[in-house]
C-alpha atoms as a PDB file:
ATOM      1  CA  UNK A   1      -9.276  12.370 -75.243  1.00  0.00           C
ATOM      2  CA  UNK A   2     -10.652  15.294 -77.187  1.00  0.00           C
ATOM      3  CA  UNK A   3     -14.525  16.144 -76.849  1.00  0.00           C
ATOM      4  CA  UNK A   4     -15.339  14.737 -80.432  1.00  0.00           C
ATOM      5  CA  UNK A   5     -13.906  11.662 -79.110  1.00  0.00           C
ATOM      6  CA  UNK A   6     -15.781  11.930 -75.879  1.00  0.00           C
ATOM      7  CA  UNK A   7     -19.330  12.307 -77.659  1.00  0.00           C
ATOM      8  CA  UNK A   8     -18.631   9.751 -80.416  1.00  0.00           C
ATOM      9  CA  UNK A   9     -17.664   6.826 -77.297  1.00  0.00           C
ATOM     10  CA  UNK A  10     -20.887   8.317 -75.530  1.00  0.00           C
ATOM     11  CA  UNK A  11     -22.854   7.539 -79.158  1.00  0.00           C
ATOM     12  CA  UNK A  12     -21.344   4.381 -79.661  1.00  0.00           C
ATOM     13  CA  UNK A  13     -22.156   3.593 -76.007  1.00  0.00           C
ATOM     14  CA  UNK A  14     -25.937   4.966 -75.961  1.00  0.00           C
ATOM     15  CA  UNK A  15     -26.341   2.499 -78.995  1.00  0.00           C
ATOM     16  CA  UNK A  16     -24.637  -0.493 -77.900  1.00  0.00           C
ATOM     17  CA  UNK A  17     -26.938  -0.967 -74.616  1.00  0.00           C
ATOM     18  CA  UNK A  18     -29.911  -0.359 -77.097  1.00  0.00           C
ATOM     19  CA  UNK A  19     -28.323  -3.183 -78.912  1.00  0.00           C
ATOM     20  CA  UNK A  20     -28.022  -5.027 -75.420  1.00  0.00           C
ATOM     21  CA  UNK A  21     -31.222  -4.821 -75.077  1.00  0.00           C
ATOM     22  CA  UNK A  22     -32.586  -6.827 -77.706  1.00  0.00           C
ATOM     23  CA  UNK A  23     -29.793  -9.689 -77.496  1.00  0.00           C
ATOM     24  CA  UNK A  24     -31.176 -10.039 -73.744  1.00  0.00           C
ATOM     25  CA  UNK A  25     -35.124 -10.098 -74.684  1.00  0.00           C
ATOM     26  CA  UNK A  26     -34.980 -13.385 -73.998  1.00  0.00           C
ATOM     27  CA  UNK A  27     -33.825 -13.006 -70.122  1.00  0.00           C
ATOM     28  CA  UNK A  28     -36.893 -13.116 -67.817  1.00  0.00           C
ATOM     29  CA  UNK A  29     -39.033  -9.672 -66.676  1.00  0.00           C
ATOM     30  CA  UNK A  30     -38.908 -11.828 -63.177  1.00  0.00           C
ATOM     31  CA  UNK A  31     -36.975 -14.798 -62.073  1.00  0.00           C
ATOM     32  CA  UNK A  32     -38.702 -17.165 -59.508  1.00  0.00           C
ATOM     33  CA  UNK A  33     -37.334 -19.030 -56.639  1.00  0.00           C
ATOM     34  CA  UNK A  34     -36.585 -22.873 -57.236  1.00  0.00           C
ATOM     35  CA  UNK A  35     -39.426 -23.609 -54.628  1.00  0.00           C
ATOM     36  CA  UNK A  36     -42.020 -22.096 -56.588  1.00  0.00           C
ATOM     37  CA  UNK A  37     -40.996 -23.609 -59.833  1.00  0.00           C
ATOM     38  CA  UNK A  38     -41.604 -26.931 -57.914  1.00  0.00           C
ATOM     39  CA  UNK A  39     -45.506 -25.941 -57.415  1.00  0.00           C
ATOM     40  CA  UNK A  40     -46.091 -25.363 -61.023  1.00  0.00           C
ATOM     41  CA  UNK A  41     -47.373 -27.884 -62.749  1.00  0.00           C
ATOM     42  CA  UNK A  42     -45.247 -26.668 -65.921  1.00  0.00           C
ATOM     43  CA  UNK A  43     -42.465 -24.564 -64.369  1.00  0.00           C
ATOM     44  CA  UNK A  44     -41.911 -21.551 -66.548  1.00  0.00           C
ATOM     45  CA  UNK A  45     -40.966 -17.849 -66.533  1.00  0.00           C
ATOM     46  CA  UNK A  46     -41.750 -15.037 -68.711  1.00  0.00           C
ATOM     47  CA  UNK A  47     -39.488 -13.252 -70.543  1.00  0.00           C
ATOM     48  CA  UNK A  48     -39.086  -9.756 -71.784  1.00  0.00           C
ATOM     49  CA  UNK A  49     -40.428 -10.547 -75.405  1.00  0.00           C
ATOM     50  CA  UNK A  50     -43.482 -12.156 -74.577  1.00  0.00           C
ATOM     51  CA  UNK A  51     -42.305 -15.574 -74.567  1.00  0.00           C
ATOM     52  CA  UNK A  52     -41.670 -18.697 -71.728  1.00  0.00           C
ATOM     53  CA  UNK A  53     -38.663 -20.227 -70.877  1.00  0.00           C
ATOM     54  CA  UNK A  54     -39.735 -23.748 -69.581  1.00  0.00           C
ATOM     55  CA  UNK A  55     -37.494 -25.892 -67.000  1.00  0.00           C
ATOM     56  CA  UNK A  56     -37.430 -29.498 -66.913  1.00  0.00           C
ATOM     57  CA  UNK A  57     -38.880 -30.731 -63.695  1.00  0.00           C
ATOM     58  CA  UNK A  58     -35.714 -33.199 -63.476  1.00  0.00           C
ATOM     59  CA  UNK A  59     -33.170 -30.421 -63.168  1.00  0.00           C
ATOM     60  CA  UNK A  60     -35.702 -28.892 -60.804  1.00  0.00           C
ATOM     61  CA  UNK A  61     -35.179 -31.493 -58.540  1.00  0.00           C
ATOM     62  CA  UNK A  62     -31.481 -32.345 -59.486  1.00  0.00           C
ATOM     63  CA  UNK A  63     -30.934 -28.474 -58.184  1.00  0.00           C
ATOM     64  CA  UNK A  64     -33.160 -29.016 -55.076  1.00  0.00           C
ATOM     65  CA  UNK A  65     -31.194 -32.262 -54.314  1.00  0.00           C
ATOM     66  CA  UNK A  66     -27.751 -30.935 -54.292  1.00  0.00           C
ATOM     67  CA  UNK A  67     -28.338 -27.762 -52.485  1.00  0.00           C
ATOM     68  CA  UNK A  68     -30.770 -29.404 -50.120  1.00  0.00           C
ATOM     69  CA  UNK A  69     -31.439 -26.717 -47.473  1.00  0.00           C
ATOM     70  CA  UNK A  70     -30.502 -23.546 -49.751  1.00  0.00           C
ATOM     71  CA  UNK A  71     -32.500 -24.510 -52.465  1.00  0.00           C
ATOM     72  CA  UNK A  72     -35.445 -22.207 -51.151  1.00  0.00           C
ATOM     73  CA  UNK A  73     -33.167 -19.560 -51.904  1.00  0.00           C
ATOM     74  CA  UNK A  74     -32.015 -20.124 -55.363  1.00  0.00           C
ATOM     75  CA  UNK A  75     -33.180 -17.453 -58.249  1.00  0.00           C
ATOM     76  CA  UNK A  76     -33.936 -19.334 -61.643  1.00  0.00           C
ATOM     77  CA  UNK A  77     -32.778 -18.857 -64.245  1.00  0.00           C
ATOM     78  CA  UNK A  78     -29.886 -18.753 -63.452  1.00  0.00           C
ATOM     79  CA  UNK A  79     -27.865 -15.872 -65.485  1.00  0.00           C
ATOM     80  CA  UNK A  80     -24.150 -16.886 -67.043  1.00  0.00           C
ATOM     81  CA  UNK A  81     -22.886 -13.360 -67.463  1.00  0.00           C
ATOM     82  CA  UNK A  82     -20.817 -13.513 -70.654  1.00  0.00           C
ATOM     83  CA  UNK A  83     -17.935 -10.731 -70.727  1.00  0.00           C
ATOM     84  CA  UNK A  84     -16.202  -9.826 -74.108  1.00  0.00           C
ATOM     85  CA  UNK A  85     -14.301  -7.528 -72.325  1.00  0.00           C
ATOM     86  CA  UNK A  86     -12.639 -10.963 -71.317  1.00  0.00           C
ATOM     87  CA  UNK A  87      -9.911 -12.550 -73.652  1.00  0.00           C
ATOM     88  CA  UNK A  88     -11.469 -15.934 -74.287  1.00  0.00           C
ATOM     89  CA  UNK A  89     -14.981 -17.045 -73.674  1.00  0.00           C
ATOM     90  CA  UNK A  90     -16.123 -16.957 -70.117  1.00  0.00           C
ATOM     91  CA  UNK A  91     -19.013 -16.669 -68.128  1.00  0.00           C
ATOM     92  CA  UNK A  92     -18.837 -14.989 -64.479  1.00  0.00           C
ATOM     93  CA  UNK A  93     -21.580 -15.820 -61.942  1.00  0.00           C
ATOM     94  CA  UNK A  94     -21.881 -13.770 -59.004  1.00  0.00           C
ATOM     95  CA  UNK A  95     -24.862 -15.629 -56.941  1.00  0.00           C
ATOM     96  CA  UNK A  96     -23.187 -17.430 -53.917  1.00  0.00           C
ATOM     97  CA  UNK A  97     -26.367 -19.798 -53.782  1.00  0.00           C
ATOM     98  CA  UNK A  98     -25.486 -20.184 -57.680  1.00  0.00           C
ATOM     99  CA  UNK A  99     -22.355 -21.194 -57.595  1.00  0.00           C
ATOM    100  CA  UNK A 100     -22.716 -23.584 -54.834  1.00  0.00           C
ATOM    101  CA  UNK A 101     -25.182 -25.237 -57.244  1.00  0.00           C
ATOM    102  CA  UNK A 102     -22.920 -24.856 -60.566  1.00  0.00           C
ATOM    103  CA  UNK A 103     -19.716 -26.367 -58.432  1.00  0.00           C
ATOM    104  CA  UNK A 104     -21.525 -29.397 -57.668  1.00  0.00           C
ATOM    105  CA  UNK A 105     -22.997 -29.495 -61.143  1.00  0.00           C
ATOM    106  CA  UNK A 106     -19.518 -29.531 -62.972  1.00  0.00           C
ATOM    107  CA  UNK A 107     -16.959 -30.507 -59.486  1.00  0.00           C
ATOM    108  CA  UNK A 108     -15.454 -27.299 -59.409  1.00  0.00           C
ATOM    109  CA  UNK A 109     -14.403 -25.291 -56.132  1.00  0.00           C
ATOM    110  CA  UNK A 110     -15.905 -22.503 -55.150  1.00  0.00           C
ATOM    111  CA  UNK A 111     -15.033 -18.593 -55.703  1.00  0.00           C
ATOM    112  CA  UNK A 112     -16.833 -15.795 -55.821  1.00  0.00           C
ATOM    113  CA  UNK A 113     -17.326 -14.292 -59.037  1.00  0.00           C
ATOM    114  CA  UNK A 114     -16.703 -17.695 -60.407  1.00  0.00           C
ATOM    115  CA  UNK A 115     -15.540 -17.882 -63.973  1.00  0.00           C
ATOM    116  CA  UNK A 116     -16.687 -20.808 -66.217  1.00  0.00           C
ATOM    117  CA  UNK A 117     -14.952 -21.738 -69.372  1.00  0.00           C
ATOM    118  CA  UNK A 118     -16.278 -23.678 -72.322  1.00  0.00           C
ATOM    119  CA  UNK A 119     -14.994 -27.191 -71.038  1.00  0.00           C
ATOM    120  CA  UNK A 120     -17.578 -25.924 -67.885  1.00  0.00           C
ATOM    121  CA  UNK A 121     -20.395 -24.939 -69.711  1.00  0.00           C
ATOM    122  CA  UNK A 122     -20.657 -27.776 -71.967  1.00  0.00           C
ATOM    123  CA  UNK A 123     -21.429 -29.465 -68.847  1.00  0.00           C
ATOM    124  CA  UNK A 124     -23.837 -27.563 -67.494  1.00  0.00           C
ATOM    125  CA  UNK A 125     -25.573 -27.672 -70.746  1.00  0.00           C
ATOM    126  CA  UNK A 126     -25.138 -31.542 -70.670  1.00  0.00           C
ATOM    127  CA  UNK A 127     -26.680 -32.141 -66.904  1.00  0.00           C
ATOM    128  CA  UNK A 128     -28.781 -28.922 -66.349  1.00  0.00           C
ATOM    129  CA  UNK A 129     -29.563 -27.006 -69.702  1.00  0.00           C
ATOM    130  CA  UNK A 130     -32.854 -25.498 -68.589  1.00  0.00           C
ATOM    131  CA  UNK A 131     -31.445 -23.784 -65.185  1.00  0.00           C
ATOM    132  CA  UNK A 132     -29.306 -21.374 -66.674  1.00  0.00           C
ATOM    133  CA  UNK A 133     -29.554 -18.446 -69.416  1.00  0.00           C
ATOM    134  CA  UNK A 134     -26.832 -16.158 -70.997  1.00  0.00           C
ATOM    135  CA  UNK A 135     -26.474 -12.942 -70.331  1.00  0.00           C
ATOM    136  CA  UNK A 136     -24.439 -10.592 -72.908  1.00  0.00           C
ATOM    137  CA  UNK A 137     -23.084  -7.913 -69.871  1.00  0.00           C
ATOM    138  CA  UNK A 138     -23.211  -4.433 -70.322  1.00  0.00           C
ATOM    139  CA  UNK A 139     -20.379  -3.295 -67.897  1.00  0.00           C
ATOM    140  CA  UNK A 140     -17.667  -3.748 -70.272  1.00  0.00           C
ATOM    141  CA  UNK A 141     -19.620  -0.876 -71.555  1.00  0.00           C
ATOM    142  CA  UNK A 142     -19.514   1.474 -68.345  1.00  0.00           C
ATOM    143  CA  UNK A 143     -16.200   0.356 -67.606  1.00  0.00           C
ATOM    144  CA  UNK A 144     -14.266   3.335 -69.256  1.00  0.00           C
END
């Protein structure tokens, strides 16, 4: 790769995360734990552009019911890392306290990163909607 090529990937790369960045403004500056969405009277998080994702108390406690013990641990929302880099549409999760939760959600075994296809997210839409947010992933972008 010549140097002109080097520095136009580098430009194309400094303004694709910019880019990034605004697609994910909706992704939350914090996530909370499932146990204190359960306190709130109307469980929300705030999110990078100034607005609130709400969760349904239901799927609150669908989540807390299925991972009974280990649902102190559990970070929502929960991210579905979408990877173009990928040849069809998938979504990777990498939180072992996640994917307990989405394999019991959609009857899938466990694996770790677990990969979710459309047939599996149209479920998790279906049961759970409010638990989980997309995430458009940058390290296709470092990847080279």
């Amino acid at each position: 790769m010549s140097s002109k090529e080097y520095k136009e990937d580098q430009l194309i790369n400094y303004f694709l995360k910019g880019e990034l960045r605004v697609i994910n403004s909706s992704l939350p500056r914090r996530r909370k734990t499932l146990e204190e969405l359960l306190k709130e009277e109307y469980p929300y998080v705030l999110t990078r552009d100034g607005g609130a994702h709400m969760f349904r108390r239901s799927e609150l406690e669908l989540a807390k019911e299925l991972l009974q013990e280990k649902a102190s641990q559990l970070l929502l929302p929960i991210y579905l890392e979408l990877r173009p880099d990928l040849s069809e549409t998938v979504a990777v999760v990498d939180d072992p306290i996640a994917i307990e939760l989405i394999s019991k959600l959609v009857k899938i075994e466990r694996a770790k990163p677990l990969y979710l296809y459309p047939i599996h997210l149209s479920e998790l839409r279906r049961r759970a909607s409010t638990l989980f947010l997309y995430l458009i992933s940058p390290k296709t972008l470092t990847s080279r």
